[in-house]
PDB file of N, CA and C in Angstrom:
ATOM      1  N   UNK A   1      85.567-207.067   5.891  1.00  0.00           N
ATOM      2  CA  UNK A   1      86.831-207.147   5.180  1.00  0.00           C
ATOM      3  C   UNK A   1      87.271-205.723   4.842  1.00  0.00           C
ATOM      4  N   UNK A   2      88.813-205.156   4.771  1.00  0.00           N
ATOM      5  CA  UNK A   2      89.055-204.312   4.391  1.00  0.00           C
ATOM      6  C   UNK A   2      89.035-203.869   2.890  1.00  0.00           C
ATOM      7  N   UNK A   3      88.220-202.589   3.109  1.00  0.00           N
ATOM      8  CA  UNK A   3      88.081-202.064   1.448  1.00  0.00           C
ATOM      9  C   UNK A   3      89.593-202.178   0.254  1.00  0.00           C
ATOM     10  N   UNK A   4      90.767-202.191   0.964  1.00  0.00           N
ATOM     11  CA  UNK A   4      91.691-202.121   0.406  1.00  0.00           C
ATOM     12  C   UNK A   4      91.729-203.728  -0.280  1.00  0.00           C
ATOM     13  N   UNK A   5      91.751-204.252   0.310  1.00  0.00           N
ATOM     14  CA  UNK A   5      91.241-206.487   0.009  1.00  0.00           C
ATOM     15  C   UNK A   5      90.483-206.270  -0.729  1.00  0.00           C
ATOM     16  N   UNK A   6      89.179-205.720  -0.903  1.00  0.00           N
ATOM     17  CA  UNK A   6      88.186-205.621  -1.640  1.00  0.00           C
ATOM     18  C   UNK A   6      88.576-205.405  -3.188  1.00  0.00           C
ATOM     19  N   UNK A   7      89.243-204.061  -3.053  1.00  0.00           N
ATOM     20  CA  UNK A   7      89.157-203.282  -4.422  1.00  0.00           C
ATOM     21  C   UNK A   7      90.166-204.299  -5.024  1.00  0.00           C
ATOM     22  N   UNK A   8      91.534-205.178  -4.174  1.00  0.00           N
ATOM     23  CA  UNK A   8      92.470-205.704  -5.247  1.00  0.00           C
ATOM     24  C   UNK A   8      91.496-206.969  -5.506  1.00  0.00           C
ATOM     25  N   UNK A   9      90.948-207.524  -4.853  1.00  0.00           N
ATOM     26  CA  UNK A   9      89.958-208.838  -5.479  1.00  0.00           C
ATOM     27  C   UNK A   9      89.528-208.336  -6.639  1.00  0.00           C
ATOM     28  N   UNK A  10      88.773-207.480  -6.837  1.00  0.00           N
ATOM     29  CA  UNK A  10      87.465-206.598  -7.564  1.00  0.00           C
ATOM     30  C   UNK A  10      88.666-206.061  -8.710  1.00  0.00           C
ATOM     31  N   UNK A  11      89.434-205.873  -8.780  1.00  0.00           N
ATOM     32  CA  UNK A  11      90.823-205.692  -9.458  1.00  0.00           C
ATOM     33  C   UNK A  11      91.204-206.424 -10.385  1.00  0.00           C
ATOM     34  N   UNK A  12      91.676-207.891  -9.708  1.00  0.00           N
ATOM     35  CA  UNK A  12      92.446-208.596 -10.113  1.00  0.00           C
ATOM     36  C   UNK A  12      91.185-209.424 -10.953  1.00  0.00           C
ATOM     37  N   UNK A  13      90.050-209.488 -10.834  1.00  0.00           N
ATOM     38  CA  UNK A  13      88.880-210.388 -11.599  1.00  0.00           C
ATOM     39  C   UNK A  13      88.980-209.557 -12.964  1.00  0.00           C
ATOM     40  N   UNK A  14      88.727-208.410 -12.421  1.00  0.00           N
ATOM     41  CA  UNK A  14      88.736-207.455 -13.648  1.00  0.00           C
ATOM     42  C   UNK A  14      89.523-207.834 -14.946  1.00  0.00           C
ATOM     43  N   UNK A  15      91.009-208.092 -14.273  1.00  0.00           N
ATOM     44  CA  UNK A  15      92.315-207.728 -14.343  1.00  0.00           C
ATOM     45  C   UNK A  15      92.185-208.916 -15.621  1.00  0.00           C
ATOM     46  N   UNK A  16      91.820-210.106 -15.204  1.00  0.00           N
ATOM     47  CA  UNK A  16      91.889-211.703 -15.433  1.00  0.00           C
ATOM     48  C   UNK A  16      90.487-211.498 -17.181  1.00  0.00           C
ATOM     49  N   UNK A  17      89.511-210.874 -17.107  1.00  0.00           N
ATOM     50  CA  UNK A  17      88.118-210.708 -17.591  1.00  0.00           C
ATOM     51  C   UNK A  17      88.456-209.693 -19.369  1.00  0.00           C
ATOM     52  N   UNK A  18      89.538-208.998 -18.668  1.00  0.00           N
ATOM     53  CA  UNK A  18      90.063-208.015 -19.819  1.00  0.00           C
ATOM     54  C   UNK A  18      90.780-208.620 -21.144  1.00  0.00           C
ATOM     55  N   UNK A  19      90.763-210.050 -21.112  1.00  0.00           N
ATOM     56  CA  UNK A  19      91.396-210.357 -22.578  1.00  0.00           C
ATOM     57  C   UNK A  19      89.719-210.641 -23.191  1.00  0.00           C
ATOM     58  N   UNK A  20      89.030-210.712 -22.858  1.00  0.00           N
ATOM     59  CA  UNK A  20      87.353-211.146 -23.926  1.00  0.00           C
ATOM     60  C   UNK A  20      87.398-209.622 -24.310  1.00  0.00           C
ATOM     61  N   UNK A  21      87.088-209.981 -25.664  1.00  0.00           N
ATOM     62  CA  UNK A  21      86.988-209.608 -26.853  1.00  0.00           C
ATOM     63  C   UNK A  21      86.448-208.249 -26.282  1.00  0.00           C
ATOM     64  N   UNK A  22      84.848-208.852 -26.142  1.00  0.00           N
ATOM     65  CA  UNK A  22      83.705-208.256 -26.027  1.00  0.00           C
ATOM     66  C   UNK A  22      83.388-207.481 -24.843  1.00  0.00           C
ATOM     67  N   UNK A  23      83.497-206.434 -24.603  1.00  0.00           N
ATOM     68  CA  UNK A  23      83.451-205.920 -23.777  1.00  0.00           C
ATOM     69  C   UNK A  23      82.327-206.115 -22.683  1.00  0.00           C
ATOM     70  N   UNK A  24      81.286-206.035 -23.194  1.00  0.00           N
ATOM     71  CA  UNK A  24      79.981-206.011 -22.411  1.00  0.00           C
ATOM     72  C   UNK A  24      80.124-207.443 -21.990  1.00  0.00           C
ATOM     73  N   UNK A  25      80.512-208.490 -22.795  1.00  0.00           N
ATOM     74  CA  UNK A  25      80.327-209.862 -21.820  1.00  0.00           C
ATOM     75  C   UNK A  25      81.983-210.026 -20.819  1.00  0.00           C
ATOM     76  N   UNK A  26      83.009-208.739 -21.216  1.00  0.00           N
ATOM     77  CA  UNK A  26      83.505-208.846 -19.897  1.00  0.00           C
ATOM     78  C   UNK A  26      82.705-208.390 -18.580  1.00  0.00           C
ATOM     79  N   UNK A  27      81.915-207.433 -18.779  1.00  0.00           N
ATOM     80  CA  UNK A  27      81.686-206.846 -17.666  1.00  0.00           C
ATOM     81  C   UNK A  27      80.447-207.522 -16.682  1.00  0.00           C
ATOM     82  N   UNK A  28      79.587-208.490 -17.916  1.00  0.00           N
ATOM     83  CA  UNK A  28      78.801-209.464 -16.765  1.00  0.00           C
ATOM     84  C   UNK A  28      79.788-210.788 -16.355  1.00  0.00           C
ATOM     85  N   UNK A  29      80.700-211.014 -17.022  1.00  0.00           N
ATOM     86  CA  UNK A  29      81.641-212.134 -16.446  1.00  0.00           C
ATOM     87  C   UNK A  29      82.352-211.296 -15.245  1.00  0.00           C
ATOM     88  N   UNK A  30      82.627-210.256 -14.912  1.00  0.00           N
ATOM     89  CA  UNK A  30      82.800-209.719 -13.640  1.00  0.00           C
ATOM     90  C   UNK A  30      81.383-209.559 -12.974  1.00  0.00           C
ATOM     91  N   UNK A  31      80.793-209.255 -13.142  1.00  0.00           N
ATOM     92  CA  UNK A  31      79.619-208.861 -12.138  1.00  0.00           C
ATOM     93  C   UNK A  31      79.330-210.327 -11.565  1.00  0.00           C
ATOM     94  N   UNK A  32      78.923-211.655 -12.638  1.00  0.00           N
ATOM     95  CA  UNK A  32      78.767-212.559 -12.417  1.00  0.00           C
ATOM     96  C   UNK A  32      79.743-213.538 -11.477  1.00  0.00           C
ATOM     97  N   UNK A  33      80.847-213.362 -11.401  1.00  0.00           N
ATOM     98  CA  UNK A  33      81.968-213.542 -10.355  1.00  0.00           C
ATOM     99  C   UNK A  33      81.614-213.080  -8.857  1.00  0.00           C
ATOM    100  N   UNK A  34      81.217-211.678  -9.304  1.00  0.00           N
ATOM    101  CA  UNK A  34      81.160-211.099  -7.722  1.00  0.00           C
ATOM    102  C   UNK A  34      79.857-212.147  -7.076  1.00  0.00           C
ATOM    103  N   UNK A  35      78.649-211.975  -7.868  1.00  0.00           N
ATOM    104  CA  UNK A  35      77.601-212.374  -7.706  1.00  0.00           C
ATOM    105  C   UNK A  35      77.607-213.896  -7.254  1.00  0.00           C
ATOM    106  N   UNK A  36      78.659-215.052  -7.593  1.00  0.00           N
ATOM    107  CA  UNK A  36      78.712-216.048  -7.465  1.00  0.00           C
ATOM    108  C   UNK A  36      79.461-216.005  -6.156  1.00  0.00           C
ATOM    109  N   UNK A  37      80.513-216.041  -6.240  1.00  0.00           N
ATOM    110  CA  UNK A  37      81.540-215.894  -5.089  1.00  0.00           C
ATOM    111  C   UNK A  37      81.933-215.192  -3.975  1.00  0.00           C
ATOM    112  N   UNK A  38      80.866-213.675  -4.097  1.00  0.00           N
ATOM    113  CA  UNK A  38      81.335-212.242  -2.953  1.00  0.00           C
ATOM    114  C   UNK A  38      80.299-212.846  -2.200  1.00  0.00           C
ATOM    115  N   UNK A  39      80.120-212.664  -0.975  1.00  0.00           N
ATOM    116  CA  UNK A  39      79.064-213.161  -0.149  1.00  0.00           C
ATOM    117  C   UNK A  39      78.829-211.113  -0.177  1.00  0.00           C
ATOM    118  N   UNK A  40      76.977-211.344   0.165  1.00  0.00           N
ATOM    119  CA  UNK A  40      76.290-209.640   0.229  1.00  0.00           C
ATOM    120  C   UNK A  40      77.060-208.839   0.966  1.00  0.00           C
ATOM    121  N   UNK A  41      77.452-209.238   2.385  1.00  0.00           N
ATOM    122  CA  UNK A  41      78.528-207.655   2.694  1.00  0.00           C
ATOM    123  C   UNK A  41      79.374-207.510   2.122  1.00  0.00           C
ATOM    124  N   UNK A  42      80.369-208.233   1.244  1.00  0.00           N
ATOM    125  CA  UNK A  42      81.328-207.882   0.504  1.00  0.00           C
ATOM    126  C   UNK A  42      80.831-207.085  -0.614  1.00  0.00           C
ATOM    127  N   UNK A  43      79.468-207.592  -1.471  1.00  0.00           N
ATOM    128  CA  UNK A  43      79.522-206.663  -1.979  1.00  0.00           C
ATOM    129  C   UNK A  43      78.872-205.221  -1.893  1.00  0.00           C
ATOM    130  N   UNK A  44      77.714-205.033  -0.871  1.00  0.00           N
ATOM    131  CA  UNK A  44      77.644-203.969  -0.104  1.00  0.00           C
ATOM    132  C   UNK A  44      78.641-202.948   0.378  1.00  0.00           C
ATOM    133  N   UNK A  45      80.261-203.524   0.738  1.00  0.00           N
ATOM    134  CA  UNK A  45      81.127-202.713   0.898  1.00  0.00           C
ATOM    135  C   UNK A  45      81.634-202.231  -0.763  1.00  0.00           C
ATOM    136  N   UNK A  46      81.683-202.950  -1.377  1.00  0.00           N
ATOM    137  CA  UNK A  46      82.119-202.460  -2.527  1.00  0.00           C
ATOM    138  C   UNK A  46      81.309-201.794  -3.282  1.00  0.00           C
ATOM    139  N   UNK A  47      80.096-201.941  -3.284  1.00  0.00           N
ATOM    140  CA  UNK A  47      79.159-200.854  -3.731  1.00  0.00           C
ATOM    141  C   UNK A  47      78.966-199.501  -3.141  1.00  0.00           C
ATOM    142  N   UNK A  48      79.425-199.791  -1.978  1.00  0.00           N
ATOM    143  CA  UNK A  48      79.520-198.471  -1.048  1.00  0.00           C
ATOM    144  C   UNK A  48      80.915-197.543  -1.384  1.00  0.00           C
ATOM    145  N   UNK A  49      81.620-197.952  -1.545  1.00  0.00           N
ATOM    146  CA  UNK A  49      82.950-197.910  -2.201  1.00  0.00           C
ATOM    147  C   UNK A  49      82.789-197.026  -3.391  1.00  0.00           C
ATOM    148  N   UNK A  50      81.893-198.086  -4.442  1.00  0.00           N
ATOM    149  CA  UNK A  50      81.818-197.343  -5.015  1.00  0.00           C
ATOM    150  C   UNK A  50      80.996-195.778  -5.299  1.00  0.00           C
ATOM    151  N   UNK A  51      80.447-195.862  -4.734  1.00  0.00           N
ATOM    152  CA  UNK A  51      79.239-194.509  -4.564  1.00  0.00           C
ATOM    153  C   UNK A  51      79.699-193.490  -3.685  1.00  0.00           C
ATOM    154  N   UNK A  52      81.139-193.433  -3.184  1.00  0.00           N
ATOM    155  CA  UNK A  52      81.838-192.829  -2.475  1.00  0.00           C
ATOM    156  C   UNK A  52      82.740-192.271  -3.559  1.00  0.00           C
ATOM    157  N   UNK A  53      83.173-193.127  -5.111  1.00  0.00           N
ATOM    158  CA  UNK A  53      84.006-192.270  -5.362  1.00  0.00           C
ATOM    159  C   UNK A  53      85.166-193.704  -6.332  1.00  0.00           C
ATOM    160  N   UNK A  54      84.825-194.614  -5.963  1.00  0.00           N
ATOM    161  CA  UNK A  54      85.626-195.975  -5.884  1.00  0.00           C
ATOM    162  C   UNK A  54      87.145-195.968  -6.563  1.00  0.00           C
ATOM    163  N   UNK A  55      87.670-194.682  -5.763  1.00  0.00           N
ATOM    164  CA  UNK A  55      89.149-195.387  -5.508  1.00  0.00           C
ATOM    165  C   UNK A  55      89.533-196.329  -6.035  1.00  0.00           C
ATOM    166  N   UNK A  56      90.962-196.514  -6.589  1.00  0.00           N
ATOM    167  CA  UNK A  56      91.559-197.630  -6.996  1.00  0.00           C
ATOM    168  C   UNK A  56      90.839-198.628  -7.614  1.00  0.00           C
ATOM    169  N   UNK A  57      89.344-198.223  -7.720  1.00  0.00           N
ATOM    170  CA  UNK A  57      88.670-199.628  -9.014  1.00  0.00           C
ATOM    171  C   UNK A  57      89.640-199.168 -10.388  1.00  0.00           C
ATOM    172  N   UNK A  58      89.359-200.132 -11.242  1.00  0.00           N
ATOM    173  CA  UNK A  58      89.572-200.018 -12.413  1.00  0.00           C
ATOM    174  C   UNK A  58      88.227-200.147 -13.328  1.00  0.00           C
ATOM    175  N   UNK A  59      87.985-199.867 -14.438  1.00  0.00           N
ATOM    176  CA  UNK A  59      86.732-199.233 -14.433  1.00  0.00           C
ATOM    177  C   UNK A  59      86.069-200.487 -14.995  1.00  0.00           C
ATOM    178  N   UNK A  60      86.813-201.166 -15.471  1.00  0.00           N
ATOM    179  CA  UNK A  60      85.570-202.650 -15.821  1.00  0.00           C
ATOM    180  C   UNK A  60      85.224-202.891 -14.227  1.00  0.00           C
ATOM    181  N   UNK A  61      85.869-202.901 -13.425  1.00  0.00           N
ATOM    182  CA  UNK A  61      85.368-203.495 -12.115  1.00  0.00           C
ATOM    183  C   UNK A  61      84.252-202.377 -11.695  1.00  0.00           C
ATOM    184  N   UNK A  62      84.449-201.294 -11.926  1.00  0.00           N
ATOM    185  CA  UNK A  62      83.147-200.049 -11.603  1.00  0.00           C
ATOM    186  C   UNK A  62      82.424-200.585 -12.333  1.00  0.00           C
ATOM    187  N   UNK A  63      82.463-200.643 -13.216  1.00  0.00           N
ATOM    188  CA  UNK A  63      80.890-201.250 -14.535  1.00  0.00           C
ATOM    189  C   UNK A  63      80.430-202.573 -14.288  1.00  0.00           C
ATOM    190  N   UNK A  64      81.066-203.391 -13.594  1.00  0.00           N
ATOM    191  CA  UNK A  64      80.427-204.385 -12.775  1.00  0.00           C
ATOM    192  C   UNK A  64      79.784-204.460 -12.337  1.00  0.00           C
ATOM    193  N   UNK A  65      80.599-203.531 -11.031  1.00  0.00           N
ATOM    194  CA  UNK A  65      79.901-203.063  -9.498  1.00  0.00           C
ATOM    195  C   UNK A  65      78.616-202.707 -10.480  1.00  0.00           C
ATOM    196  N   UNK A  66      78.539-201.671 -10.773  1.00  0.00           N
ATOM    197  CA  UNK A  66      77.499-200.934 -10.914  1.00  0.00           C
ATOM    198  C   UNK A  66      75.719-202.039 -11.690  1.00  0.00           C
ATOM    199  N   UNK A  67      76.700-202.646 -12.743  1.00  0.00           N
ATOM    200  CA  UNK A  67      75.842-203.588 -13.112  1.00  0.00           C
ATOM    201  C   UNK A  67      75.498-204.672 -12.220  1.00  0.00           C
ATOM    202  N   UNK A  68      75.729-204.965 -11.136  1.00  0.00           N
ATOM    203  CA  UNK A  68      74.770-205.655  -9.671  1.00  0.00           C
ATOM    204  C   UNK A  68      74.232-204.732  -9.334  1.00  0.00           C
ATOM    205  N   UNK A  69      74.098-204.072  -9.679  1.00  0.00           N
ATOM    206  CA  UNK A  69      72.630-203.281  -8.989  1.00  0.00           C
ATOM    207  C   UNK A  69      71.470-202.649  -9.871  1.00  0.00           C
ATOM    208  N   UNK A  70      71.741-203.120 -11.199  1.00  0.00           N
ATOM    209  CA  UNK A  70      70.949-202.324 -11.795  1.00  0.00           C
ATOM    210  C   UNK A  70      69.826-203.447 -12.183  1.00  0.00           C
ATOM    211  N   UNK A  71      68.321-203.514 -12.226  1.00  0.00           N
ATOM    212  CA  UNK A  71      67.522-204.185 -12.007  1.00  0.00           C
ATOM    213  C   UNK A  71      67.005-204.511 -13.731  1.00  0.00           C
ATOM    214  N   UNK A  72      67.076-206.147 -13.759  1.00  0.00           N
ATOM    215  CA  UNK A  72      67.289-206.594 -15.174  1.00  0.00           C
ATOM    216  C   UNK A  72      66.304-205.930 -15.980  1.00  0.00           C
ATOM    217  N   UNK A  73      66.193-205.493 -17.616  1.00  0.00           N
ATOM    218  CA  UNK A  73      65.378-205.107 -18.143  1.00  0.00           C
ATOM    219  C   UNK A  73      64.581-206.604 -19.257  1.00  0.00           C
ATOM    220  N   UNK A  74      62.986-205.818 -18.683  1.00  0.00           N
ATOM    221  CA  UNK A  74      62.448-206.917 -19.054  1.00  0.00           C
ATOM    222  C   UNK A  74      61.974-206.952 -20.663  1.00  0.00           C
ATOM    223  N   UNK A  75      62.638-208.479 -20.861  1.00  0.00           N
ATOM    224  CA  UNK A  75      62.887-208.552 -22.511  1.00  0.00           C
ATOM    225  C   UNK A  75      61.663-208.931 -23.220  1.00  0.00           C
ATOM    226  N   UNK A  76      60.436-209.132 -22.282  1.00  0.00           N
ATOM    227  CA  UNK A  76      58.871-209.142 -22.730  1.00  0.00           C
ATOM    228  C   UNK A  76      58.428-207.916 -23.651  1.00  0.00           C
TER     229      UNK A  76
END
């Protein structure tokens, strides 16, 4: 898919996520979107995207992105 498709999806979730209050549970209600619905190359391109620089994200959608990849901390 084109990165340009990408970033307005990754955008517009964002876009939709930004009236909760709470910030931090906007940003796993985006991650959790991608995670449900992006199939892995989609979000591989958008992670790539982002580590390039990510253009046209908006930054809850960067703090998303970024939060799929960061490996859960264990609450033991």
């Amino acid at each position: 898919m084109r990165i340009e498709r990408l970033v307005t999806m990754a955008n517009d979730i964002a876009t939709y996520f930004t009236s909760e209050p709470d910030h931090a549970a906007a940003v796993v209600s985006v991650r959790d979107h991608l995670k449900r619905f992006w199939d892995p190359t989609m979000r591989r391109q958008i992670k790539a995207h982002l580590a390039e620089g990510g253009e046209g994200l908006m930054p809850l959608a960067k703090e998303a992105i970024v939060d799929l990849y960061v490996p859960p901390v264990d609450a033991a």
